[in-house]
C-alpha atoms as a PDB file:
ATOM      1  CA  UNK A   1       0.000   0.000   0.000  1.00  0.00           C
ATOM      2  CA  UNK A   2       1.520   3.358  -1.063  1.00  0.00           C
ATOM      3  CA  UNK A   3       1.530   6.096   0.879  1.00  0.00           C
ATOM      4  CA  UNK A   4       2.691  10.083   1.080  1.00  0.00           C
ATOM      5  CA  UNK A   5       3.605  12.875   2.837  1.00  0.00           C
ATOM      6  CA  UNK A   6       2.409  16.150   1.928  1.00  0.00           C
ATOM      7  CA  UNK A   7       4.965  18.100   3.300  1.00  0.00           C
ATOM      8  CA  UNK A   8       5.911  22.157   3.382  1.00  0.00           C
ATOM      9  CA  UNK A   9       9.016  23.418   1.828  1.00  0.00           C
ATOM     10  CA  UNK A  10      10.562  23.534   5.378  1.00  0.00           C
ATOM     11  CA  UNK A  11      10.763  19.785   5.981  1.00  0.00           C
ATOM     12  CA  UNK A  12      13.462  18.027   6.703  1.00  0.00           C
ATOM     13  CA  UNK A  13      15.048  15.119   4.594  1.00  0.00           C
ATOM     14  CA  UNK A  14      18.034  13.512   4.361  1.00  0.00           C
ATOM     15  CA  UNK A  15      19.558  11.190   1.672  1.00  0.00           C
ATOM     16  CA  UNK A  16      21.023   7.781   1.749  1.00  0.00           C
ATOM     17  CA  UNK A  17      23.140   4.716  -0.456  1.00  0.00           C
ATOM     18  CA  UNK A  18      20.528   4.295  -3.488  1.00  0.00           C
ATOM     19  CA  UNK A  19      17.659   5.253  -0.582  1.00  0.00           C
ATOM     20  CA  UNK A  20      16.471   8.131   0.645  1.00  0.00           C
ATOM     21  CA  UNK A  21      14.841   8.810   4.463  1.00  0.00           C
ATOM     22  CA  UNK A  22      13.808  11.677   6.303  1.00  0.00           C
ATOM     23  CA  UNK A  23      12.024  13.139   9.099  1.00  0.00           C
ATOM     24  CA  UNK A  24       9.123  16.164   9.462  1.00  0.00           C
ATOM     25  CA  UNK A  25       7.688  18.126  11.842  1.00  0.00           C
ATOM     26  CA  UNK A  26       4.627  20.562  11.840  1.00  0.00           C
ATOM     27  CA  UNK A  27       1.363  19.561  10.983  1.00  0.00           C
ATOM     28  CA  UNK A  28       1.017  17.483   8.186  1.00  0.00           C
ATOM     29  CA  UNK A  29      -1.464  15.191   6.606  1.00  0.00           C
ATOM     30  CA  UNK A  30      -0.581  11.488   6.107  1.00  0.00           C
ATOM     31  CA  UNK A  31      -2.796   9.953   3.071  1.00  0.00           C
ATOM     32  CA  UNK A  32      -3.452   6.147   2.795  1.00  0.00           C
ATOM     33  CA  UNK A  33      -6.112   5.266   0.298  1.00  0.00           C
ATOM     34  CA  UNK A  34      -8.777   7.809   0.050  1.00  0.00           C
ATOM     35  CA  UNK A  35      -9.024   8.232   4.100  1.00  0.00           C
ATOM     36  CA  UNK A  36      -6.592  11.448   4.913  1.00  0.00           C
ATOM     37  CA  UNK A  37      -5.255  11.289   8.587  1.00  0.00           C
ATOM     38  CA  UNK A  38      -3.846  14.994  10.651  1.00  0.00           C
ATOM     39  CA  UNK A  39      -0.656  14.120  12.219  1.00  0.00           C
ATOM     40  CA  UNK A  40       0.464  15.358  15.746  1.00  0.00           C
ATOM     41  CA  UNK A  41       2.019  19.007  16.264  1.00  0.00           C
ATOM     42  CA  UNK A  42       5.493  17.768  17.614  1.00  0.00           C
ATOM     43  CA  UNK A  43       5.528  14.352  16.482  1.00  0.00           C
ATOM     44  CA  UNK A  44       8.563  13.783  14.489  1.00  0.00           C
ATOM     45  CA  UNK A  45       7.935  11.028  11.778  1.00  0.00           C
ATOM     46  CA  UNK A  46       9.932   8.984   9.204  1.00  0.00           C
ATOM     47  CA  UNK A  47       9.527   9.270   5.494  1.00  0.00           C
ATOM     48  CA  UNK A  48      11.762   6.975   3.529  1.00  0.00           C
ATOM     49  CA  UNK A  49      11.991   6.035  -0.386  1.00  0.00           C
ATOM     50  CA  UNK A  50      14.329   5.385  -3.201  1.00  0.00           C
ATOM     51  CA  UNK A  51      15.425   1.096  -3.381  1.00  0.00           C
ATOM     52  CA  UNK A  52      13.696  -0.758  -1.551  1.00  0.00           C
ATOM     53  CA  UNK A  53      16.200  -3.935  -1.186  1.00  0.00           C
ATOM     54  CA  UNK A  54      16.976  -5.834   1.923  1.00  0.00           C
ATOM     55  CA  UNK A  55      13.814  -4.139   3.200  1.00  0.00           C
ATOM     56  CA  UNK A  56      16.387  -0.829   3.719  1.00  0.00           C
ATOM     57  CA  UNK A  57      13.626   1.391   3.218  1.00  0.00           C
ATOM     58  CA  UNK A  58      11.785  -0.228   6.511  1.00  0.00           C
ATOM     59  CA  UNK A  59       8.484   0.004   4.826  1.00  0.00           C
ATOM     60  CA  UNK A  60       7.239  -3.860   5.053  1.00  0.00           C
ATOM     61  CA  UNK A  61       8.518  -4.824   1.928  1.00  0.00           C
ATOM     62  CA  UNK A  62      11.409  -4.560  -0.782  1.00  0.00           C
ATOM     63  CA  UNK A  63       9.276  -3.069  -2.849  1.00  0.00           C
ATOM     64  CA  UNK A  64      11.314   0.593  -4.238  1.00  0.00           C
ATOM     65  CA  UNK A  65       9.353   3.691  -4.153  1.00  0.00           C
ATOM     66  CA  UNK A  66       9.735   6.845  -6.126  1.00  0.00           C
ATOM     67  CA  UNK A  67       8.063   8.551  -3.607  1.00  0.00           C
ATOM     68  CA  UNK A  68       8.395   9.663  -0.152  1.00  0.00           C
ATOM     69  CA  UNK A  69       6.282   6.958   2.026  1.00  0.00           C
ATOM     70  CA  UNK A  70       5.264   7.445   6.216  1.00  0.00           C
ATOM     71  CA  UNK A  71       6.757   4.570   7.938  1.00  0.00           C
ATOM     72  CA  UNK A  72       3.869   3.124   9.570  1.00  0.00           C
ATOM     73  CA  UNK A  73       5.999   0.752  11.748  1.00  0.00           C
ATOM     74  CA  UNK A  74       7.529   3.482  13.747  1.00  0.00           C
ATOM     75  CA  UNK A  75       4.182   5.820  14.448  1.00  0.00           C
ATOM     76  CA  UNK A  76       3.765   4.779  17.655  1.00  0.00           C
ATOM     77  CA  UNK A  77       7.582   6.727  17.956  1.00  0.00           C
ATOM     78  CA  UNK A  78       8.652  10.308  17.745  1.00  0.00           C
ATOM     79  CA  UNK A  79      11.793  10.152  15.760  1.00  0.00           C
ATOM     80  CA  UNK A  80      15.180  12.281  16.427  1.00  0.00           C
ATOM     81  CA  UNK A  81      17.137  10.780  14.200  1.00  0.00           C
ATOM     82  CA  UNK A  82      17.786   8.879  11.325  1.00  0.00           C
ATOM     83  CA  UNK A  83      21.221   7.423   9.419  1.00  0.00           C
ATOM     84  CA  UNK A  84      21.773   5.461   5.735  1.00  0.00           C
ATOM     85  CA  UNK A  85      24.373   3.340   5.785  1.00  0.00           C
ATOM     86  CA  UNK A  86      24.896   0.961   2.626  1.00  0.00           C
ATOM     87  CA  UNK A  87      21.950  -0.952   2.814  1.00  0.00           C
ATOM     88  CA  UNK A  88      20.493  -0.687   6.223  1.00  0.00           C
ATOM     89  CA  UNK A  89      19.216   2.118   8.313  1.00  0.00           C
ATOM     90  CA  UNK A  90      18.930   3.185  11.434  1.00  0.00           C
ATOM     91  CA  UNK A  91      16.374   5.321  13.424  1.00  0.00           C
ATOM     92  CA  UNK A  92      16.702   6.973  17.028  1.00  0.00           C
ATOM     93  CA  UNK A  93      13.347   7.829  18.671  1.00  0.00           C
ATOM     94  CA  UNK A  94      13.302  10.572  21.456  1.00  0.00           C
ATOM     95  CA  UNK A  95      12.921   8.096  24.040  1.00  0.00           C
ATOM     96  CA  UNK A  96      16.730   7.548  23.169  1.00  0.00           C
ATOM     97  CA  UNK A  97      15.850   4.054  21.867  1.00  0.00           C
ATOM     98  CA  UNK A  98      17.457   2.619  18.186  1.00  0.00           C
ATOM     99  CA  UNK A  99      15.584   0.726  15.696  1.00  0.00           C
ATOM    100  CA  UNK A 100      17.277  -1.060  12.250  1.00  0.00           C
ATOM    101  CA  UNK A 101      15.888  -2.298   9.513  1.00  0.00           C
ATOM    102  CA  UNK A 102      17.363  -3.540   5.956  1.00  0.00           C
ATOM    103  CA  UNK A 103      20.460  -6.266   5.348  1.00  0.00           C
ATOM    104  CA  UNK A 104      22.115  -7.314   8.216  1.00  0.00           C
ATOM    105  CA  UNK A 105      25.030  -9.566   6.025  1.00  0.00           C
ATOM    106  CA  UNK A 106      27.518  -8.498   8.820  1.00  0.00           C
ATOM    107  CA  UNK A 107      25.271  -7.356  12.183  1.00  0.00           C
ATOM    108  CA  UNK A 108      24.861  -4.133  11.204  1.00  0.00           C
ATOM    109  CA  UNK A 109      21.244  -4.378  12.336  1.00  0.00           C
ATOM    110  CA  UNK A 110      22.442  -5.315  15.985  1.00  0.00           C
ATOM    111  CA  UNK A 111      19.890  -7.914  16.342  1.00  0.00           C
ATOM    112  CA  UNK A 112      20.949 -11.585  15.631  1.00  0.00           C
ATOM    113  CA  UNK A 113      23.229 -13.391  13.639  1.00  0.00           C
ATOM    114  CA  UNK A 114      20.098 -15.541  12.433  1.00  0.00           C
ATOM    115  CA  UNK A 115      18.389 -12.633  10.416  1.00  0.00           C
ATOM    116  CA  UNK A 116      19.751 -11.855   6.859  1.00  0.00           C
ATOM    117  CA  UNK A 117      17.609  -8.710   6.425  1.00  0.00           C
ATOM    118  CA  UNK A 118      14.351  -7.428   7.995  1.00  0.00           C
ATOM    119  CA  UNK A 119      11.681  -5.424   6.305  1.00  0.00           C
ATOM    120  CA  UNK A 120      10.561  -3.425   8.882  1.00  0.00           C
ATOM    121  CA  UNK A 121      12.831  -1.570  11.526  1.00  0.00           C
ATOM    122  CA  UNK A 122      13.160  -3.500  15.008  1.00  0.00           C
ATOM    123  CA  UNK A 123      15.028  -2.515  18.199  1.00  0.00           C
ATOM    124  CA  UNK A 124      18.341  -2.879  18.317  1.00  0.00           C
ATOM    125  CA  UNK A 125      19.025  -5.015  21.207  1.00  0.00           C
ATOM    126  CA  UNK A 126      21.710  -4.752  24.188  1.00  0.00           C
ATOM    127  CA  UNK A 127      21.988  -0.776  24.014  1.00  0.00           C
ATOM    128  CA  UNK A 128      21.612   1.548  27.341  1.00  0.00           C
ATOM    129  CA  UNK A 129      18.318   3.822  26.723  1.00  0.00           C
ATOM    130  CA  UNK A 130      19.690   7.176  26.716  1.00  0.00           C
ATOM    131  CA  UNK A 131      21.304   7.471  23.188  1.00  0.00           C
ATOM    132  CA  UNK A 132      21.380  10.772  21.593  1.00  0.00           C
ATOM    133  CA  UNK A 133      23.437  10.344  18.189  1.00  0.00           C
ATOM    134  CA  UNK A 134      23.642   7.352  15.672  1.00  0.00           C
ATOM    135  CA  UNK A 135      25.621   6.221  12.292  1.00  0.00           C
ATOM    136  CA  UNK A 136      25.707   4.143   9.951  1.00  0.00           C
ATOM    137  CA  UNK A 137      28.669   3.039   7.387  1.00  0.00           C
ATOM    138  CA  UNK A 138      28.725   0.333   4.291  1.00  0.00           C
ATOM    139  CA  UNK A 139      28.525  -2.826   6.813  1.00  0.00           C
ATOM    140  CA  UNK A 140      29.045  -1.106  10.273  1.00  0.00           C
ATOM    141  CA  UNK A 141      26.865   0.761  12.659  1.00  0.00           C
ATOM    142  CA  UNK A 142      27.363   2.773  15.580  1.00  0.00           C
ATOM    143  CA  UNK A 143      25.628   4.698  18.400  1.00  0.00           C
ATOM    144  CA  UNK A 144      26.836   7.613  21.662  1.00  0.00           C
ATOM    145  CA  UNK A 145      25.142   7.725  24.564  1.00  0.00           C
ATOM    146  CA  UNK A 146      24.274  11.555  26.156  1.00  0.00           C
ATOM    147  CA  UNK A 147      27.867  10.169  28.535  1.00  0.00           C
ATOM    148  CA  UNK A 148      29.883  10.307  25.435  1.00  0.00           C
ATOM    149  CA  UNK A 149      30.636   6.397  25.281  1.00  0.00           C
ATOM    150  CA  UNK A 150      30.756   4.659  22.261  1.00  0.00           C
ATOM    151  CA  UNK A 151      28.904   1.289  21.184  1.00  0.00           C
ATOM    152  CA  UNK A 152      29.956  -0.418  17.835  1.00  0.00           C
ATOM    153  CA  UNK A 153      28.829  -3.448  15.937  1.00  0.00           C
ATOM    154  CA  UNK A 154      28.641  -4.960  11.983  1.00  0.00           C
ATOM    155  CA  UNK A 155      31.699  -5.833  10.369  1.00  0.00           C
ATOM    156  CA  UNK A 156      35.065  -5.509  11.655  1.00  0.00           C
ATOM    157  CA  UNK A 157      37.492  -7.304   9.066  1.00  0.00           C
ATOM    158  CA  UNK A 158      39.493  -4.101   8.930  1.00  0.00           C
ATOM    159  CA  UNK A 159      39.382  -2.792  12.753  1.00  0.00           C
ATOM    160  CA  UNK A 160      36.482  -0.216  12.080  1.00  0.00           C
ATOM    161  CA  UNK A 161      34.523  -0.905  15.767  1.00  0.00           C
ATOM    162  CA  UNK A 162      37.723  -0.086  17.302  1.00  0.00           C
ATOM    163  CA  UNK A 163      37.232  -2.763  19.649  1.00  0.00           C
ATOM    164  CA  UNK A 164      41.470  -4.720  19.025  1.00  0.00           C
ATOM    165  CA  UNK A 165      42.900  -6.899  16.931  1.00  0.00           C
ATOM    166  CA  UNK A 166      41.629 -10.009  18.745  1.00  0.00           C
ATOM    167  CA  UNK A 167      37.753  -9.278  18.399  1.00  0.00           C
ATOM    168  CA  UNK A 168      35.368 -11.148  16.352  1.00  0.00           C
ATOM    169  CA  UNK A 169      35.347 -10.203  12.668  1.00  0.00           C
ATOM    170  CA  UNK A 170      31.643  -9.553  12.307  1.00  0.00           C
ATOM    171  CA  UNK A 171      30.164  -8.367  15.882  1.00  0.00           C
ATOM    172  CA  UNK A 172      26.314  -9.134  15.723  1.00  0.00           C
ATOM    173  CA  UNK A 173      25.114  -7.061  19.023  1.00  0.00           C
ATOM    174  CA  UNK A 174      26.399  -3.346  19.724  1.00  0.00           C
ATOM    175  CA  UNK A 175      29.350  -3.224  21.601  1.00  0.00           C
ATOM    176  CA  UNK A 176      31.046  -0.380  24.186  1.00  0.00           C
ATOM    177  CA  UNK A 177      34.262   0.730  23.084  1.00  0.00           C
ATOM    178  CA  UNK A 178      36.402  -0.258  25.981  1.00  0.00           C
ATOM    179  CA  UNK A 179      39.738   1.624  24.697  1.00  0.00           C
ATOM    180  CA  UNK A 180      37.767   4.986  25.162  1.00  0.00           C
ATOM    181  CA  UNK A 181      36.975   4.385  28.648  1.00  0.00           C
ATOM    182  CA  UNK A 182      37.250   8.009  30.322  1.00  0.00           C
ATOM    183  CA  UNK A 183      36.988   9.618  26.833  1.00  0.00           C
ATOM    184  CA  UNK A 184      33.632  11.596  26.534  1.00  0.00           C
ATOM    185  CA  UNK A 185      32.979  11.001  22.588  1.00  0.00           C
ATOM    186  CA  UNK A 186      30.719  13.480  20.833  1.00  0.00           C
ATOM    187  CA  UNK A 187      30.380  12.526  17.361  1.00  0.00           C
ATOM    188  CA  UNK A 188      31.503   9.715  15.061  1.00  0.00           C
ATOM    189  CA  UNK A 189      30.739   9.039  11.352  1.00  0.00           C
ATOM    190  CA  UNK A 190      31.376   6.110   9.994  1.00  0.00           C
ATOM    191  CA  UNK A 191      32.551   5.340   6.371  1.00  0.00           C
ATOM    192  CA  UNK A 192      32.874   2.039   3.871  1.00  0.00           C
ATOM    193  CA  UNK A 193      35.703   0.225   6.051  1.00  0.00           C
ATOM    194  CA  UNK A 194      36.973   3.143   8.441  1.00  0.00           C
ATOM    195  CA  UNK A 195      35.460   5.324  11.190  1.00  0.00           C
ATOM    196  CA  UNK A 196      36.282   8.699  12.671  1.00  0.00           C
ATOM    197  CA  UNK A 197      35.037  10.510  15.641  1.00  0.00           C
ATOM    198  CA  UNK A 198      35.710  13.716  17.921  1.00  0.00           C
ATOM    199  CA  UNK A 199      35.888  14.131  21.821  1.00  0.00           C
ATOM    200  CA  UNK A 200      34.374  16.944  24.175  1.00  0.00           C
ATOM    201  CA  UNK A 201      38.233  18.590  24.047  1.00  0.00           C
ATOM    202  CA  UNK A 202      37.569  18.499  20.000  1.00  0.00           C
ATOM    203  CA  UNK A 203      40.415  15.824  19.389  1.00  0.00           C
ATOM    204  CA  UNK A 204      39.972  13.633  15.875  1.00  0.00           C
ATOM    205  CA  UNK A 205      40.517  10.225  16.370  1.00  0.00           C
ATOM    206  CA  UNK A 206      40.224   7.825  13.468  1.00  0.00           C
ATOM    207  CA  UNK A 207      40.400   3.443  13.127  1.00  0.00           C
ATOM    208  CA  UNK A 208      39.692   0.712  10.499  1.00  0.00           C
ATOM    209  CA  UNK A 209      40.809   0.634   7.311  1.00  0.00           C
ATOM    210  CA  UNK A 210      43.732   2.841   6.407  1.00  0.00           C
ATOM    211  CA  UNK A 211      44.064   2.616   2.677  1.00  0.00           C
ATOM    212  CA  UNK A 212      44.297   5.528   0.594  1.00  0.00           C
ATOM    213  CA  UNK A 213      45.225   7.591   3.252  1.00  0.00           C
ATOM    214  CA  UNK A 214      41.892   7.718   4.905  1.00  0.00           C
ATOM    215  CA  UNK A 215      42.582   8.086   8.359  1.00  0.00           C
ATOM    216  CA  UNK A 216      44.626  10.251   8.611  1.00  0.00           C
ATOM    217  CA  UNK A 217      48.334   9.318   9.869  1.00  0.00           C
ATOM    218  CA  UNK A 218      50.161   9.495   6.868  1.00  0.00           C
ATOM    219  CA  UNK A 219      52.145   6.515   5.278  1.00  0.00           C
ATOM    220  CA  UNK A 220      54.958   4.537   6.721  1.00  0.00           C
ATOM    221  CA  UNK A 221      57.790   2.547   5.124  1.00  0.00           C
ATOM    222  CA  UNK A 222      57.594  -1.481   5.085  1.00  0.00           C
ATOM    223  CA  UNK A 223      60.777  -3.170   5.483  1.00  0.00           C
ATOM    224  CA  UNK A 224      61.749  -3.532   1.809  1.00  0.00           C
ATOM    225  CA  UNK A 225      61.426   0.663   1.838  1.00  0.00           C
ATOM    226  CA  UNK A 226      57.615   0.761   0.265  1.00  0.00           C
ATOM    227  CA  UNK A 227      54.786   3.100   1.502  1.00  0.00           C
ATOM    228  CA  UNK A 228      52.342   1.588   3.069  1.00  0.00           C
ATOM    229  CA  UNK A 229      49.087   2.760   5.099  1.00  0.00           C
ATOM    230  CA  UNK A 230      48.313   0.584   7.759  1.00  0.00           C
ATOM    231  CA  UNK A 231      45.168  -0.250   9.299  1.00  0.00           C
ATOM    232  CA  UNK A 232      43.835   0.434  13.110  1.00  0.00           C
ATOM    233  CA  UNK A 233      42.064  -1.775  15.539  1.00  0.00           C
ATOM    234  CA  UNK A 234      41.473   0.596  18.339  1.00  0.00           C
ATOM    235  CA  UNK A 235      41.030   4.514  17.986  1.00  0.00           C
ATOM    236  CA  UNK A 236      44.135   6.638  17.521  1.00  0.00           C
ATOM    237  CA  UNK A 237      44.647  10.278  17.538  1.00  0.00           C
ATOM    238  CA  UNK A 238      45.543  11.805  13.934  1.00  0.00           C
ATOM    239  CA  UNK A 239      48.630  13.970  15.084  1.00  0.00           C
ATOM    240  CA  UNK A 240      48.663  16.487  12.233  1.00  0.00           C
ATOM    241  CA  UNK A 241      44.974  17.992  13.686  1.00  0.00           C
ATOM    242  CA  UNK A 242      46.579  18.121  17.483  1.00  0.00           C
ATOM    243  CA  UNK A 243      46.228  21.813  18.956  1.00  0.00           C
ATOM    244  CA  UNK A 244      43.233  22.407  16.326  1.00  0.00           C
ATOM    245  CA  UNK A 245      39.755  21.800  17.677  1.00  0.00           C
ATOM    246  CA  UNK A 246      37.634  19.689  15.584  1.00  0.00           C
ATOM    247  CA  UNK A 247      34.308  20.741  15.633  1.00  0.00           C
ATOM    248  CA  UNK A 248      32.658  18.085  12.851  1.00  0.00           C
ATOM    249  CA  UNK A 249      33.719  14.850  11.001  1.00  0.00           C
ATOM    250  CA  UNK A 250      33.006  13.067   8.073  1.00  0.00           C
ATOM    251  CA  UNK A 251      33.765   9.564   6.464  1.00  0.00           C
ATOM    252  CA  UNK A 252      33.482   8.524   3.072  1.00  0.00           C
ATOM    253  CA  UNK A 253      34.793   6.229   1.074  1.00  0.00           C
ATOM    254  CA  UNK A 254      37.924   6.780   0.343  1.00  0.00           C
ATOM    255  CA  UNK A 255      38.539   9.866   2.667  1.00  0.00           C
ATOM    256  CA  UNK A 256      37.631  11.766   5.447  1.00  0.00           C
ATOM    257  CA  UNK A 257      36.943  15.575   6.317  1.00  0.00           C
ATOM    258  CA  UNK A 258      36.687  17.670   9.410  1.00  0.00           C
ATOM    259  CA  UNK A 259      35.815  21.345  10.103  1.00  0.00           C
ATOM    260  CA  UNK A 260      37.346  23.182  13.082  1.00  0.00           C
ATOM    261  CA  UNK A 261      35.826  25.587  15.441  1.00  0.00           C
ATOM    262  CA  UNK A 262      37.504  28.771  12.928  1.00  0.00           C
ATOM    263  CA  UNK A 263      35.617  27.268  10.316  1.00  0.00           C
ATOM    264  CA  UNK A 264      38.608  25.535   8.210  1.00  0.00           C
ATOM    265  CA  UNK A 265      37.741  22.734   6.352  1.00  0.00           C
ATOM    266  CA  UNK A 266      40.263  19.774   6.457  1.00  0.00           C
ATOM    267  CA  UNK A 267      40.239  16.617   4.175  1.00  0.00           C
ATOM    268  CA  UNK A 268      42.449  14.090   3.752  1.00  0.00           C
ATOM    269  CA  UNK A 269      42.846  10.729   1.533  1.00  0.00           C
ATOM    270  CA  UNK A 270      45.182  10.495  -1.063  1.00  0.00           C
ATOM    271  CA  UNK A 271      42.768  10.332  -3.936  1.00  0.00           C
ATOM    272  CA  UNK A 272      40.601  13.146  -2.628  1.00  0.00           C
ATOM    273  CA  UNK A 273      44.051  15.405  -2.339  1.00  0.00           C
ATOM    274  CA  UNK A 274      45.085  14.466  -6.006  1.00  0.00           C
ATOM    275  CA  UNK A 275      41.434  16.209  -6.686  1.00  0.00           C
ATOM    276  CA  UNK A 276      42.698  19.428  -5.312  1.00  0.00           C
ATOM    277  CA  UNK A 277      46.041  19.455  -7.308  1.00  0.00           C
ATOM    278  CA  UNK A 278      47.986  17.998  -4.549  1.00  0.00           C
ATOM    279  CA  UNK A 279      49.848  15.025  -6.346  1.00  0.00           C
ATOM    280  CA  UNK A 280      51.748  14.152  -2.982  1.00  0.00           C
ATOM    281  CA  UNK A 281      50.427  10.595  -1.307  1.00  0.00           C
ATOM    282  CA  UNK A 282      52.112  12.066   1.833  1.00  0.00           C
ATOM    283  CA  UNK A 283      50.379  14.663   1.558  1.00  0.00           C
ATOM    284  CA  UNK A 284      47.379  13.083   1.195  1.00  0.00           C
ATOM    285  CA  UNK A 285      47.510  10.755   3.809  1.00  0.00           C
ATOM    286  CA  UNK A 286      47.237  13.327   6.182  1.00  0.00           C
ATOM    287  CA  UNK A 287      44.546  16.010   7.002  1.00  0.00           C
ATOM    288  CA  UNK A 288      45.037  19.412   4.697  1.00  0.00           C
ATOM    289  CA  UNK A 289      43.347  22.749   4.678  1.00  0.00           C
ATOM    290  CA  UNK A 290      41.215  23.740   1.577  1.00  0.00           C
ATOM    291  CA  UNK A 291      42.562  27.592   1.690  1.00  0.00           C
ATOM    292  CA  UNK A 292      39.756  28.579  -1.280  1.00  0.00           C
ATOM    293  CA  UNK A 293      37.100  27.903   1.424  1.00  0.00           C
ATOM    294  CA  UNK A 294      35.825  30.832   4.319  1.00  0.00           C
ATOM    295  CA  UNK A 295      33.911  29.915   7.178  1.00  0.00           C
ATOM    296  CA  UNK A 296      32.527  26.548   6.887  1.00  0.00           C
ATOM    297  CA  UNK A 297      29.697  25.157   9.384  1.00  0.00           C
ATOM    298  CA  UNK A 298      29.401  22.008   8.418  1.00  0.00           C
ATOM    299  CA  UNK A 299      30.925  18.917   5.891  1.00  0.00           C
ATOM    300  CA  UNK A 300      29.469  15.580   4.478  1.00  0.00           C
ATOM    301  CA  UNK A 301      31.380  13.143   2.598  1.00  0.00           C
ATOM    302  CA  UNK A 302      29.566  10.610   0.038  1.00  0.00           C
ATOM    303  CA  UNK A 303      31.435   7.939  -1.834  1.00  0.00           C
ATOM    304  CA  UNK A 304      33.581  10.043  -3.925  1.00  0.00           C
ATOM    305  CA  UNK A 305      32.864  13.680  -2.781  1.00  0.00           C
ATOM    306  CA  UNK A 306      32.836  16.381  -0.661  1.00  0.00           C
ATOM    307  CA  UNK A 307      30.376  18.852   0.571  1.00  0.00           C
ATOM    308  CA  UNK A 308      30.436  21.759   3.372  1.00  0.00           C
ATOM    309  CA  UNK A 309      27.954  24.245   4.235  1.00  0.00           C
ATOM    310  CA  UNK A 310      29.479  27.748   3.887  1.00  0.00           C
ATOM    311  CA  UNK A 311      29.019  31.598   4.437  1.00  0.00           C
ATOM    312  CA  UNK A 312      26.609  33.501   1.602  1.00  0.00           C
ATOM    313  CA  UNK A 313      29.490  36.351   2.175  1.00  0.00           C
ATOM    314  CA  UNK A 314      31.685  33.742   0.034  1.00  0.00           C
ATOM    315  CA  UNK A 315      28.945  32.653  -2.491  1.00  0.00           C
ATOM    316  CA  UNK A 316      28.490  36.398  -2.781  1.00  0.00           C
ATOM    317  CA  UNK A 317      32.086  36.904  -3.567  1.00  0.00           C
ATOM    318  CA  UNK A 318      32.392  33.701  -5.390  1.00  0.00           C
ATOM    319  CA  UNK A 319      29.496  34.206  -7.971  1.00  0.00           C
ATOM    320  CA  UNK A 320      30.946  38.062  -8.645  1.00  0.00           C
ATOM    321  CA  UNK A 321      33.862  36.086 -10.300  1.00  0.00           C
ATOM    322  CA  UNK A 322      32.004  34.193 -12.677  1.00  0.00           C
END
């Protein structure tokens, strides 16, 4: 059964891996058939659409939708937030509880290593009820409580829960990063095989995969004199952004960005530097400023690019150019 939101312009939706989900507030009418339904004032509901396989778009089926469709399964819940990750997504209701829904290949649902995929979002299981932020990467999930400590699960072949080398590969039920005890952690994003996060003090610390320069620490020589980017199990400070506060990060999926509390934009990952006329893998393996950009508020980083929300006093300047 389709259904739609009819929305104002102000609503607020956010986009995903070949899916799309969202959230709205206001007062809004939810249609279903020919009876039309008035929505609460504050409720805060999901609206999801784009492919509908593995049951990502937690809608009851794997049917794909064009467009946006109320998630019936979650309107008993006022939602806070929501996060895409490759095929799976997750949902964070005010309460502070978590729900998943899509394929869950590697446990990145958190629910059991019995269920390949689920249509329709269920709670994640083993998680403390006062969550405030989630994420989601390619195969790997992740959510803070309002303490700062971090709980990880979904695949770890590369080290990207951060939890050492001798965890399980593939960790079906979220699990607290015990490396960070005593570290308040107030944001992580979470990429294809890496993750990245920043503390109260606004220190970047980065783990998983670390081809391509993604995390952060620059190459090191093997033996035989070759570069080489190594990996990291647990989380490690990236040195080059010590004695610069990080305000937000971002993980793609080859590279990484951050923004500091002046505004500066940094990215690193080789391929992403080569972009930007730096030909250096040195250089790119460790965070750079992008000197052409002002103030910046915010950054995002999809598969292959890079996006920050700037000032309009620069898009003022940078259109009278053209």
């Amino acid at each position: 059964m389709m259904m739609s939101v009819r929305a104002s312009k102000s609503a607020n939706l956010r986009a995903g891996t070949l899916g799309l989900t969202g959230f709205a507030t206001r007062r809004r009418w939810i249609s279903s058939g020919n009876q039309i339904q008035p929505t609460g004032n504050n409720r805060r509901f999901a609206v999801l659409w784009g492919n509908g396989d593995y049951g990502r778009l937690g809608l009851g089926s794997l049917e794909s939708h064009w467009r946006p469709v109320y998630c019936s399964a979650l309107a008993n819940e006022s939602i806070r937030d929501i996060s895409c990750g490759g095929a799976h997504t997750l949902f964070l209701t005010e309460s502070g509880t978590v729900y998943a829904t899509g394929l869950n290949d590697f446990g990145q649902l958190g629910i059991s290593n019995d269920t390949k995929y689920t249509t329709e979002p269920l709670e994640v299981s083993g998680l403390p009820k006062d969550i405030i932020k989630i994420s989601s990467g390619y195969y790997h999930s992740s959510a803070i409580t309002v303490d700062g400590v971090l709980y990880m699960w979904g695949k770890n072949l590369s080290g990207q829960l951060g939890l050492g080398k001798r965890a399980a590969k593939i960790v079906s039920v979220p699990s607290k990063v015990e490396c960070l005890s005593g570290v308040t952690i107030r944001m992580a994003t979470l990429g294809c095989e890496h993750s990245v996060a920043v503390t109260d003090k606004g220190e970047a610390l980065s783990w998983g995969e670390g081809g391509s320069g993604r995390l952060g620490h620059g190459t090191e020589s093997s033996i035989l004199g070759f570069l080489r980017n190594t990996s990291e199990y647990t989380p490690r400070l990236i040195k080059k952004l010590e004695g610069v506060k990080v305000k937000v990060v971002a993980a793609g999926m080859l590279h990484s960005a951050c923004t500091d509390e002046n505004g500066s934009v940094f990215v690193f990952g080789e391929k992403a530097m080569k972009t930007k006329g730096f030909g250096d893998a040195s250089v790119g393996a460790t965070p750079t400023m992008i000197s052409e950009l002002p103030y910046s508020e915010n950054v995002a980083c999809g598969g292959y690019h890079t996006c920050v929300i700037t000032s309009v006093l620069w898009l003022e300047a940078y259109s009278s150019n053209l």
